[in-house]
Protein backbone atom coordinates (compact mmCIF):
# COMPACT_ATOMS: atom_id res chain seq x y z
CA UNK A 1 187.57 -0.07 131.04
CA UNK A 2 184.38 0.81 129.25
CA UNK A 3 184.37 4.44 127.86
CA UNK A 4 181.57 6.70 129.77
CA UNK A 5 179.24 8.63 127.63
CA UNK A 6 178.46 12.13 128.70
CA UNK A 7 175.30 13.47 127.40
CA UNK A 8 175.21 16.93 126.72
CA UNK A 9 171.85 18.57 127.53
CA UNK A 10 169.89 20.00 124.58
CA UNK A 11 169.73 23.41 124.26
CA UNK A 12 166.53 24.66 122.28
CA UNK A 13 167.46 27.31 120.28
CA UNK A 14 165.09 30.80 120.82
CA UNK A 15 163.11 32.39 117.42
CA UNK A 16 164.26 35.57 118.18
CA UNK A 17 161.11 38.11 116.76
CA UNK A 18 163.82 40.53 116.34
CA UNK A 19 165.56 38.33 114.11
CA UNK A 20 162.98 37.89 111.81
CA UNK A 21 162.00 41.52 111.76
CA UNK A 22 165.37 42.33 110.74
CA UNK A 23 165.68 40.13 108.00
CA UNK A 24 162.14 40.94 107.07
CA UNK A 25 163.39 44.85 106.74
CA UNK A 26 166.90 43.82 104.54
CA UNK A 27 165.14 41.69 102.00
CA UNK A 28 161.15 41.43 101.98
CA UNK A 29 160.39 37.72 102.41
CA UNK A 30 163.65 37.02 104.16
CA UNK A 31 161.59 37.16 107.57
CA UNK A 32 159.28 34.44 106.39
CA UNK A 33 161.60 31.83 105.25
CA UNK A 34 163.25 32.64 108.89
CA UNK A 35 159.85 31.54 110.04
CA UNK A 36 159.69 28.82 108.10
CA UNK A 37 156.37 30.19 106.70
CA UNK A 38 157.09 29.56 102.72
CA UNK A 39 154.33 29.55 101.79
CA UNK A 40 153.92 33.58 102.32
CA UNK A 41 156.58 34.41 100.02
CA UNK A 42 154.86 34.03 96.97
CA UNK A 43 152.10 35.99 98.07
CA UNK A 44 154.20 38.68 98.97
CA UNK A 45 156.22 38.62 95.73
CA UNK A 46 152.81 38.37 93.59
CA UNK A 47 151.57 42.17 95.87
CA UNK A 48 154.61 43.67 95.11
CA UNK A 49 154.43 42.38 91.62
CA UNK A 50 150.81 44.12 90.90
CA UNK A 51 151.61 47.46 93.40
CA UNK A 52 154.86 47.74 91.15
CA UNK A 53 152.81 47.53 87.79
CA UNK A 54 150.80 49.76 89.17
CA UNK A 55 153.07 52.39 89.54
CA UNK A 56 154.66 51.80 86.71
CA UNK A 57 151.19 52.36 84.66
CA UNK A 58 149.82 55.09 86.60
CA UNK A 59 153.97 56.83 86.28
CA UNK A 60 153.69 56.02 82.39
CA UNK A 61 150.47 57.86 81.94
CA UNK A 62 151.04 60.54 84.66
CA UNK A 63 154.01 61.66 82.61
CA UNK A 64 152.23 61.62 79.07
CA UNK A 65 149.18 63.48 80.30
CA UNK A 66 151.88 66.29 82.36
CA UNK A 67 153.69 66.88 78.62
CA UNK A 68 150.88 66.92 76.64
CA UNK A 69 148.98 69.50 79.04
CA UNK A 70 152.45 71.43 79.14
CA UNK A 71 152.55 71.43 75.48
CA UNK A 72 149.09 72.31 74.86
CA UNK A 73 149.48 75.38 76.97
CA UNK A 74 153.15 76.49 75.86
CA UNK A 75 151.28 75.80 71.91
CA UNK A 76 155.12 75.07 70.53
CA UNK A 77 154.55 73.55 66.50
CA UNK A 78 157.96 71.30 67.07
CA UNK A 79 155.78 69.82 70.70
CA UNK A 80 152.68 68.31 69.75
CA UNK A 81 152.32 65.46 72.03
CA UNK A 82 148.51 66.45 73.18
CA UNK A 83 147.59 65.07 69.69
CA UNK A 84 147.51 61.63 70.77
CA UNK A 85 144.41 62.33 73.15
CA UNK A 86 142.34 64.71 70.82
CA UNK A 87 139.14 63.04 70.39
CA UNK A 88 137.89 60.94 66.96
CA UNK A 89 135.64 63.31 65.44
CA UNK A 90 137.59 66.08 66.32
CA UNK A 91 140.51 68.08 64.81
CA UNK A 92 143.27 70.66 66.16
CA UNK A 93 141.54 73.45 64.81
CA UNK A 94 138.45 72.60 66.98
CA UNK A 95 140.44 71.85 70.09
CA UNK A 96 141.95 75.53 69.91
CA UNK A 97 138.78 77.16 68.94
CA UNK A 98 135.48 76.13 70.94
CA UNK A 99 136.94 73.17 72.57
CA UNK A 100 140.24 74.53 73.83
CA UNK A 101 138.81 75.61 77.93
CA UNK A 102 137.34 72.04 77.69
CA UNK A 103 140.32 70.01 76.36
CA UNK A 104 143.16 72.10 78.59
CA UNK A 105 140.71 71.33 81.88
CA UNK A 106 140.24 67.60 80.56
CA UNK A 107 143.90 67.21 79.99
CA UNK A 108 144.88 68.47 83.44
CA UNK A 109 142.09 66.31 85.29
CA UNK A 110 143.80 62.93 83.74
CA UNK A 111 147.00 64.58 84.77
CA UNK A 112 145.90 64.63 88.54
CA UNK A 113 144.26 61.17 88.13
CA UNK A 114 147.21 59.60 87.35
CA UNK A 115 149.51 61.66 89.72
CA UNK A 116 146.91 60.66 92.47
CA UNK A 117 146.69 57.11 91.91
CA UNK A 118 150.89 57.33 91.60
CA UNK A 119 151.13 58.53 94.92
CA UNK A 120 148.66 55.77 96.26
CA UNK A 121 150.69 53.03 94.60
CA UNK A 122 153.86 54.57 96.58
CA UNK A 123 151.72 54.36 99.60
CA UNK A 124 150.70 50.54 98.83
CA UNK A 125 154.27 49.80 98.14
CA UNK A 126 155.19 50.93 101.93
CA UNK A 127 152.54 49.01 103.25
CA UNK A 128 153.33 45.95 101.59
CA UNK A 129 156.95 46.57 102.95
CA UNK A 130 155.74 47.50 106.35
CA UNK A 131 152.76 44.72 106.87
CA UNK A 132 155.70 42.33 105.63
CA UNK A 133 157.82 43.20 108.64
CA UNK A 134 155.12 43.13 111.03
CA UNK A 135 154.20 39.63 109.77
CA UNK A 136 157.35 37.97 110.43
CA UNK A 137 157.92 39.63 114.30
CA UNK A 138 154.32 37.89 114.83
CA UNK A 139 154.87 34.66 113.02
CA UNK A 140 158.26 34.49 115.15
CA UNK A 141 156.38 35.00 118.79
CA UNK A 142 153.90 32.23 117.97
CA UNK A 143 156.81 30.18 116.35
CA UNK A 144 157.53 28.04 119.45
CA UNK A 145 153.43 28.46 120.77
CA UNK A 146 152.33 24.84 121.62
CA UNK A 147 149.37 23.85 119.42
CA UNK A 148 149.21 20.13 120.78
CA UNK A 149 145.80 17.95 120.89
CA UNK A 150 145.64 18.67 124.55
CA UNK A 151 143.73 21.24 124.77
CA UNK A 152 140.93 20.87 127.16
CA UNK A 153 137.98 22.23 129.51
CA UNK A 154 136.65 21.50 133.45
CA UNK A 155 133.60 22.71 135.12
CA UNK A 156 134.13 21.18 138.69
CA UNK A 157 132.53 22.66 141.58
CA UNK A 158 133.76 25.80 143.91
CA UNK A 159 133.93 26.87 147.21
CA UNK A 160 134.50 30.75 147.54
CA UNK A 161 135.59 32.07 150.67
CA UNK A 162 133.68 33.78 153.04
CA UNK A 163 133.82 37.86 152.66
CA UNK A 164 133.21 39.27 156.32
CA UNK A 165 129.78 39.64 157.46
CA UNK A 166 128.72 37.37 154.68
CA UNK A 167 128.39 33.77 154.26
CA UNK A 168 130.64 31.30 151.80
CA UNK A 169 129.60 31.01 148.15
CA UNK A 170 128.85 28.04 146.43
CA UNK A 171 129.34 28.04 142.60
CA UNK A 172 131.04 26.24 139.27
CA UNK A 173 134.57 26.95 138.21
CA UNK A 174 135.40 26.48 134.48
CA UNK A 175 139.28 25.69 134.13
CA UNK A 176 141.55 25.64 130.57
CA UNK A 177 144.16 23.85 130.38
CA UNK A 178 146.59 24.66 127.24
């Protein structure tokens, strides 16, 4: 006696959107390679690369500017870290004397700059983050969307039906077939 072969039916796994959003939200880029979409993650890595510097750079400055204003207006001889952005052609005496309304508003204006455009990096950061997530839930609905060759168009003629009182239309129907 011959053995008999069963076949077991194929079950087609389903790209669950949730899935991918989840990994997406433990590990930016995680969501992507669930998608199969590789190609994103170095895009995504080379964003959060720059918004990173970014706030790193605009931190750095934020916090020299913040000391050097606080230490301009406290005046303390041993805390003299406003020196560094007196400008050439001008000494301490100068910045204390005639200059010293101009230099205190100049050093809190960079202050705010930097403290702004902080905060905005912060921002970009969550959007990077968030876009990320949103990315992978959308890549993951269109994961099993059929994008075959057959994709095609009709224009046959139509017969409506007759609306009471009225006679039966004549016209052109356009069908799409995907």
């Amino acid at each position: 006696m011959q053995g008999v072969v069963v076949e077991t039916p194929v079950v087609e796994k389903k790209h669950s959107p949730h899935k991918a959003s989840f990994y997406a939200a433990i590990l930016p880029g995680l969501g992507q390679a669930y998608n199969k979409k590789y190609w994103k993650i170095p895009i995504l890595y080379a964003g959060i690369a720059g918004v990173a510097y970014a706030i790193d750079f605009n931190s750095t400055y934020y916090n020299k500017y913040k000391s050097a204003y606080r230490d301009f207006i406290i005046r303390d001889p041993n805390n003299k870290s406003y020196m560094e952005f007196i400008p050439p052609g001008l000494t301490e005496e100068q910045i204390y004397g005639e200059y010293e309304q101009w230099f205190e508003e100049a050093l809190n204006s960079k202050k705010q700059y930097y403290r702004r455009y902080r905060d905005l990096s912060y921002i970009g950061m969550v959007g990077i983050y968030v876009i990320q997530i949103v990315d992978a839930a959308v890549d993951a609905h269109f994961y099993n969307f059929d994008i075959s060759e057959d994709l095609s168009m009709a224009v046959q003629p139509s017969m409506m039906p007759p609306i009471p009182g009225d006679f039966a239309g004549v016209g052109l129907q356009l069908k799409l077939k995907f």
